[in-house]
Every structure is written in structure tokens, then in C-alpha cells.
Protein backbone atom coordinates (compact mmCIF):
# COMPACT_ATOMS: atom_id res chain seq x y z
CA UNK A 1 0.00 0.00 0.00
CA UNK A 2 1.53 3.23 -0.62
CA UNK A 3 0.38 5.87 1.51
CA UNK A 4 -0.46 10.31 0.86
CA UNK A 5 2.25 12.37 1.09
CA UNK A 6 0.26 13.99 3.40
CA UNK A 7 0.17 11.39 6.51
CA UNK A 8 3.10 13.08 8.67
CA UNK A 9 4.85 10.62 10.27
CA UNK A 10 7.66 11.48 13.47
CA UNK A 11 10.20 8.91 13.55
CA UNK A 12 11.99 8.84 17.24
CA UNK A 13 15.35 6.68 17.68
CA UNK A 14 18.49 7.29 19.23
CA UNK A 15 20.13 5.22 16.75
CA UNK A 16 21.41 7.49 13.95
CA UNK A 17 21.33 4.55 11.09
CA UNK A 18 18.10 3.16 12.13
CA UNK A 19 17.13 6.49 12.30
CA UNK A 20 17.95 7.39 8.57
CA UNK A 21 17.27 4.29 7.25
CA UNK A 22 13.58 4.44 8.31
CA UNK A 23 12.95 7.98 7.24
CA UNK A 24 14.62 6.87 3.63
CA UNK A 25 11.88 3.93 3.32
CA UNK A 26 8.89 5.48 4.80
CA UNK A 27 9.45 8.65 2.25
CA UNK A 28 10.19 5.66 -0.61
CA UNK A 29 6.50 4.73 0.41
CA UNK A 30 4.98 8.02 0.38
CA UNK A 31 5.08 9.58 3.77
CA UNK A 32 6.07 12.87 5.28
CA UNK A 33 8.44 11.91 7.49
CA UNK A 34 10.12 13.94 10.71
CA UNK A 35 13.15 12.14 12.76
CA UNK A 36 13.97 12.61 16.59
CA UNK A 37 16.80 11.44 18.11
CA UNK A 38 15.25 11.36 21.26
CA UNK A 39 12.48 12.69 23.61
CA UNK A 40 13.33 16.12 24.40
CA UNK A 41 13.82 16.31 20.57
CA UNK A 42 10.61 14.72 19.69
CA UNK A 43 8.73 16.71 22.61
CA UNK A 44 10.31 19.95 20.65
CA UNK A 45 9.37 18.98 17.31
CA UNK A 46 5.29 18.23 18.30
CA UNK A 47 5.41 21.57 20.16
CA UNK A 48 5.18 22.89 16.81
CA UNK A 49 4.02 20.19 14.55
CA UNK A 50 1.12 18.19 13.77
CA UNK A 51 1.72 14.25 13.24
CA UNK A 52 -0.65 11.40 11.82
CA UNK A 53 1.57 8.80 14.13
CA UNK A 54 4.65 8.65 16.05
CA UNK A 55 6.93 6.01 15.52
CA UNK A 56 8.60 5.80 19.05
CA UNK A 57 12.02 3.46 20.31
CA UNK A 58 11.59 2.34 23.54
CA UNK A 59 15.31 1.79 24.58
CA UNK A 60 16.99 5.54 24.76
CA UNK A 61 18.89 6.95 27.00
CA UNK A 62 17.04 9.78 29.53
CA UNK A 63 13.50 9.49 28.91
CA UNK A 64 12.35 5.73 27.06
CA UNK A 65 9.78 5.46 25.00
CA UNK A 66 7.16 3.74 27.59
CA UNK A 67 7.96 7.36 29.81
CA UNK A 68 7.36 9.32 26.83
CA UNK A 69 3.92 7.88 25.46
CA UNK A 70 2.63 7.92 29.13
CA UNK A 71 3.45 12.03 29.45
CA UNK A 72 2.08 12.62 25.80
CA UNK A 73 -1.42 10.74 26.89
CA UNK A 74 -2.78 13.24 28.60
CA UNK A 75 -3.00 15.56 26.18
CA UNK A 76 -2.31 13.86 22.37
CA UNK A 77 -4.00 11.35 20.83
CA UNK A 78 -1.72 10.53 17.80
CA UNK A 79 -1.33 6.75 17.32
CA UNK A 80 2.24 5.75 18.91
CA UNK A 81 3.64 2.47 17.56
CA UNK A 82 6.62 1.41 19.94
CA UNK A 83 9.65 -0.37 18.70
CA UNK A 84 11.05 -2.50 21.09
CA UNK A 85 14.17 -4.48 21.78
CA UNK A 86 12.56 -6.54 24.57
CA UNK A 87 10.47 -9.63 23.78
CA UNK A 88 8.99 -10.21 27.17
CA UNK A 89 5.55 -9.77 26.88
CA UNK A 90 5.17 -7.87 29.87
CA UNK A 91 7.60 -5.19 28.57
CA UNK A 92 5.23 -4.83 25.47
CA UNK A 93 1.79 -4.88 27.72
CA UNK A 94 3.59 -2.18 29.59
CA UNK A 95 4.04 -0.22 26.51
CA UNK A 96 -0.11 -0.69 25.77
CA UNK A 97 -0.77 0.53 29.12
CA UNK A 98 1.01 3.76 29.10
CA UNK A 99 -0.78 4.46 25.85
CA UNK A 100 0.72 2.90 22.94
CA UNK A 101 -1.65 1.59 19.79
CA UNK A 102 0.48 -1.18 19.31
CA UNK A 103 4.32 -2.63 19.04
CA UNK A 104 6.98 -4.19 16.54
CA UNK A 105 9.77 -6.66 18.46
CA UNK A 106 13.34 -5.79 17.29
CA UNK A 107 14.64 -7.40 15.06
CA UNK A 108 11.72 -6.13 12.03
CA UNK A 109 11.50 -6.22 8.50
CA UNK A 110 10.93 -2.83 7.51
CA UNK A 111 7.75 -3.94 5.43
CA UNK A 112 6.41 -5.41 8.66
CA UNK A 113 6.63 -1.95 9.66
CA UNK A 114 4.75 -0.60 6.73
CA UNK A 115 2.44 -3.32 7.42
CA UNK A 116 1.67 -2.38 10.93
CA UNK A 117 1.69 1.56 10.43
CA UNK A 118 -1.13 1.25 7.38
CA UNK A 119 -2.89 -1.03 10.03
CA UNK A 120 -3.45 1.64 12.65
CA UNK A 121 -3.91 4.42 10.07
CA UNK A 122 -6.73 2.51 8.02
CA UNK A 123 -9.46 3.60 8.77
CA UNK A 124 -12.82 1.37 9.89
CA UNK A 125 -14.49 0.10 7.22
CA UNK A 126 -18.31 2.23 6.98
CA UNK A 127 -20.25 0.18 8.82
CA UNK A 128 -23.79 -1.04 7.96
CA UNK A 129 -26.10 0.64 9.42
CA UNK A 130 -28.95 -1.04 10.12
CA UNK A 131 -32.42 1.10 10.10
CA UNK A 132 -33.13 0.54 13.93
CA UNK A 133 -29.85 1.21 15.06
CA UNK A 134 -29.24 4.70 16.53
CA UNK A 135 -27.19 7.25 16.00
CA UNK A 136 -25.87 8.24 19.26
CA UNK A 137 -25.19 5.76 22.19
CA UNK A 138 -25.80 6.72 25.78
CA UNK A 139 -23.39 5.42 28.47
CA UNK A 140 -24.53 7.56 31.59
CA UNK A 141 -23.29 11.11 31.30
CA UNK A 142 -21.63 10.28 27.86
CA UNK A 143 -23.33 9.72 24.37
CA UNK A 144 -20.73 8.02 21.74
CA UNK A 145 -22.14 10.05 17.75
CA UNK A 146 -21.83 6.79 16.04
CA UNK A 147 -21.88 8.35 12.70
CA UNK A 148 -18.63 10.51 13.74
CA UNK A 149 -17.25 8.29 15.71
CA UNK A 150 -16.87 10.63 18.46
CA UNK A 151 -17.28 10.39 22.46
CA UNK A 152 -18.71 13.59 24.08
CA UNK A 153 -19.38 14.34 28.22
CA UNK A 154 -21.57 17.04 27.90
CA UNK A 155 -19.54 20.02 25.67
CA UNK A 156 -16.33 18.18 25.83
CA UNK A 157 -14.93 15.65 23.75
CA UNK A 158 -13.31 12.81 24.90
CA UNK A 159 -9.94 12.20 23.27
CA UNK A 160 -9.64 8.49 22.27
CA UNK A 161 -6.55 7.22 20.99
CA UNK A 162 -6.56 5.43 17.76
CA UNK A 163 -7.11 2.06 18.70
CA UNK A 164 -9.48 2.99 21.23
CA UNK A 165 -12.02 4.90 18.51
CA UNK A 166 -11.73 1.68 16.78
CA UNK A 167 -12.70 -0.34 19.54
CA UNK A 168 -15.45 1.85 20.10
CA UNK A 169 -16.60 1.77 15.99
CA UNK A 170 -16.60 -1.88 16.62
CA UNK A 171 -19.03 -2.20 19.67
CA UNK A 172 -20.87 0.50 18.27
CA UNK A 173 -22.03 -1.15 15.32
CA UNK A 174 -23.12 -3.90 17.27
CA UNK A 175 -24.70 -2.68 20.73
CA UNK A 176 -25.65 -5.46 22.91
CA UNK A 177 -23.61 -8.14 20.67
CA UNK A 178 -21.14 -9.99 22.66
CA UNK A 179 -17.69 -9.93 20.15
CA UNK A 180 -14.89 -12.36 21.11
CA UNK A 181 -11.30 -11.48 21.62
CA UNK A 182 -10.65 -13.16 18.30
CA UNK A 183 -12.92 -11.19 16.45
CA UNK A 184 -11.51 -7.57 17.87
CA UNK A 185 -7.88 -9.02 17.22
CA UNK A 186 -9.06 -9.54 13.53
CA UNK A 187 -10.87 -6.38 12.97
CA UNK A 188 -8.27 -4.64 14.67
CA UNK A 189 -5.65 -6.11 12.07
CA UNK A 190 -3.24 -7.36 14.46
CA UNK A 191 -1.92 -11.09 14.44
CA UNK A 192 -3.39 -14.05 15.77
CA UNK A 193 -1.76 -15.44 19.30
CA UNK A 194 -2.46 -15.17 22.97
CA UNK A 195 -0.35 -12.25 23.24
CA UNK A 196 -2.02 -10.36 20.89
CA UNK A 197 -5.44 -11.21 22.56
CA UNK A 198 -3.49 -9.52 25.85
CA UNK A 199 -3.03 -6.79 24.10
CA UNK A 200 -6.62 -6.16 23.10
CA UNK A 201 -7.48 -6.66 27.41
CA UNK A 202 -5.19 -4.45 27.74
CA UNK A 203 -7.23 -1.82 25.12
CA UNK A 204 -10.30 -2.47 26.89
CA UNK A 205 -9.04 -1.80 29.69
CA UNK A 206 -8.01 1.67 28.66
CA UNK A 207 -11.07 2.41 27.19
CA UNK A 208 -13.01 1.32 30.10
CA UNK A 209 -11.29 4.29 32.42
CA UNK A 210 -13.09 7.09 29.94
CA UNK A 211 -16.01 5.09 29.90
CA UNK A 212 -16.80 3.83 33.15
CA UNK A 213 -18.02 5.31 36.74
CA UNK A 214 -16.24 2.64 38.30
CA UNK A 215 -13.69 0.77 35.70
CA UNK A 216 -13.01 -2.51 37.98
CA UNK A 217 -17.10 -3.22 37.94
CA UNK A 218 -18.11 -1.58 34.22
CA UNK A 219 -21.89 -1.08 33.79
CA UNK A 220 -21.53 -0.48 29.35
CA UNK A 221 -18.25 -2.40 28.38
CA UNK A 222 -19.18 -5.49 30.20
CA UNK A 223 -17.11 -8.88 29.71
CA UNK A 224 -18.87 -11.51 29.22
CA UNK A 225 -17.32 -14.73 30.83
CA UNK A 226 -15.98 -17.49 28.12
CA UNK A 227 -17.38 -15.13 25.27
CA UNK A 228 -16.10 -12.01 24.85
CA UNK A 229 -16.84 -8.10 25.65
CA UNK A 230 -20.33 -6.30 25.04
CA UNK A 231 -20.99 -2.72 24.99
CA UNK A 232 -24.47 -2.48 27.05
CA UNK A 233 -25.66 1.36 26.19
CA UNK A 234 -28.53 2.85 28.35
């Protein structure tokens, strides 16, 4: 797939080759493409810029990458992919908790890269709307516009990170449907495996703290035992 020249992309690794090397073959693809060479670089260059995603090294000296994503959180909601040296998968669930879309192991091909950075950009497929199903969802004091795919409490938008609005497309389109972990790993374009599934509880569990009065007993993104997740609007 070769993507607009208008997707931005901010490349952050200490690593001077890697560095240039992945700027060269992201442009060769189509990208706009910014390099950091580390955080207090790349926390200079989105000061002043606007990025599409943020391709962030975990391993760098001073500030890592997990650090990083968890400071941005609070106030960006640009899809971070992490590249990581570690295999453990608790160092990668780590990374999904502070507020990373997803991760790429070290050692990569750099189309596996491509791969996984067209994933999280894609957008949803339109959904089918069926004639009975509404417009806007009502989860207590929030109401998820269905159409826009956007999560408001009261005047104020919720920012959802990328993965999370596609989570939320996904239940949206089918309120009260249970949908297994399988199925959101697949829709969500990531690889098949237990890990991967991990990674998705990890997600919902995310998404659950914007959604929910009380996250550790959820009343509208309820799991359902040996099946999957449902989102329950009022």
C-alpha cells in the first residue's frame, strides 16, 4: 500500500542509522516523514508540529519510549507504535498501558513496519447501518455520535486514541452483541496469538477508564465470561 504524502509521520530513535534508514523507506512509500533522536527532541518537534503517528524506540537513554507515550497521553492522541528491543511480553503490555496503539519486536523487517503503520492508520471500514440502530449511544453522562465516531461528556470531547475509537466503531455497530477477543484481534488487524489477545485486554481496559463510573465493575463495556466483551448502552 503506498500511503499520501500527506500522513506526517515522526520517527523517534536514538540510533542514527536506524534512524535514517527508516525515514529513507517510509518517504520511498509516500510519507512525510520527521526524525527525533530522542524525547526532548521529539517533545520539541510536536510543540510545533502536527503528526498522523509517532513512531517511538523504547530503549533511549534519559526518557524511554514507555515514559514518553505515558506524558504525551494526557493531552495527544496521535497513534504511537513502539519499537522495542525486549520480547517479554510484559515489557510490550507495559508499553499498551502507558498508551501505545500497538508494538513491533526488534529485530523487524521494515515492510512489517509498513504493514503495521497502514494497520493503525486505516481507517474502519463504513459500517452497515442497520435502520433501527441509533445514531448516538448513551453510556450515563456520555453519548458516543456513532456516525462521527466521536465520544462527548456534555460540551467536551473525549480524546480516544486510535485504537481505542476503533474499539469503540466496533461495539458501536453492534450494541448489545457480545464480540470475542478473536474477532476484535481480527478487525483490529493485528496477528493471531495469545499475546495479541493480551493486548486487546489491555485496550479495553483503557477504554473502560473514559467510559466507566467505576472501571473494575463496568456497567456499558461489560465482559462476558468465556465469550467475549459487550458494549451495554442505556
Amino acid at each position: 500500500m503506498t500511503a499520501s504524502a500527506e500522513i506526517h509521520l515522526l520517527i523517534v530513535d536514538d540510533d542514527a542509522r536506524i534512524r535514517e534508514l527508516l525515514r529513507k523507506f517510509l518517504v520511498r512509500h509516500g510519507f512525510l516523514v520527521s526524525a527525533a533522536r530522542d524525547a526532548a527532541h521529539a517533545r520539541r518537534l510536536l510543540a510545533g508540529l502536527d503528526f498522523d503517528m509517532i513512531v517511538l524506540d523504547v530503549m533511549m537513554p534519559g526518557e524511554d519510549g514507555i515514559s514518553l507515550t505515558r506524558a504525551l497521553r494526557p493531552t495527544i492522541a496521535t497513534p504511537i507504535l513502539l519499537l522495542t528491543a525486549r520480547g517479554e511480553t510484559s515489557d510490550r503490555i507495559a508499553g499498551l498501558e502507558a498508551g501505545a496503539d500497538d508494538y513491533l519486536p526488534k529485530p523487524f523487517e521494515p515492510k512489517e513496519l509498513l504493514l503495521r503503520i497502514n494497520a493503525i492508520l486505516r481507517r474502519m471500514p463504513p459500517e452497515q447501518q442497520a435502520a433501527d440502530l441509533p445514531k448516538v449511544l448513551h453510556l450515563g453522562p456520555l453519548r458516543y455520535d456513532v456516525g462521527r465516531g466521536e465520544l462527548w461528556a456534555g460540551e467536551d470531547r473525549v480524546r480516544l486514541t486510535a485504537t481505542e475509537a476503533q474499539l469503540m466503531r466496533i461495539f458501536a455497530a453492534h450494541p448489545g452483541e457480545v464480540i470475542t477477543r478473536t474477532r476484535l484481534v481480527e478487525e483490529l488487524g493485528r496477528d493471531d496469538g495469545q499475546a495479541q489477545e493480551r493486548a486487546v485486554d489491555v485496550q479495553i481496559t483503557r477504554l473502560r477508564r473514559k467510559l466507566e463510573a467505576d472501571p473494575k465493575q463496568p456497567r456499558y463495556l461489560q465482559t462476558v465470561r468465556g465469550a467475549g466483551y459487550m458494549l451495554a448502552p442505556d
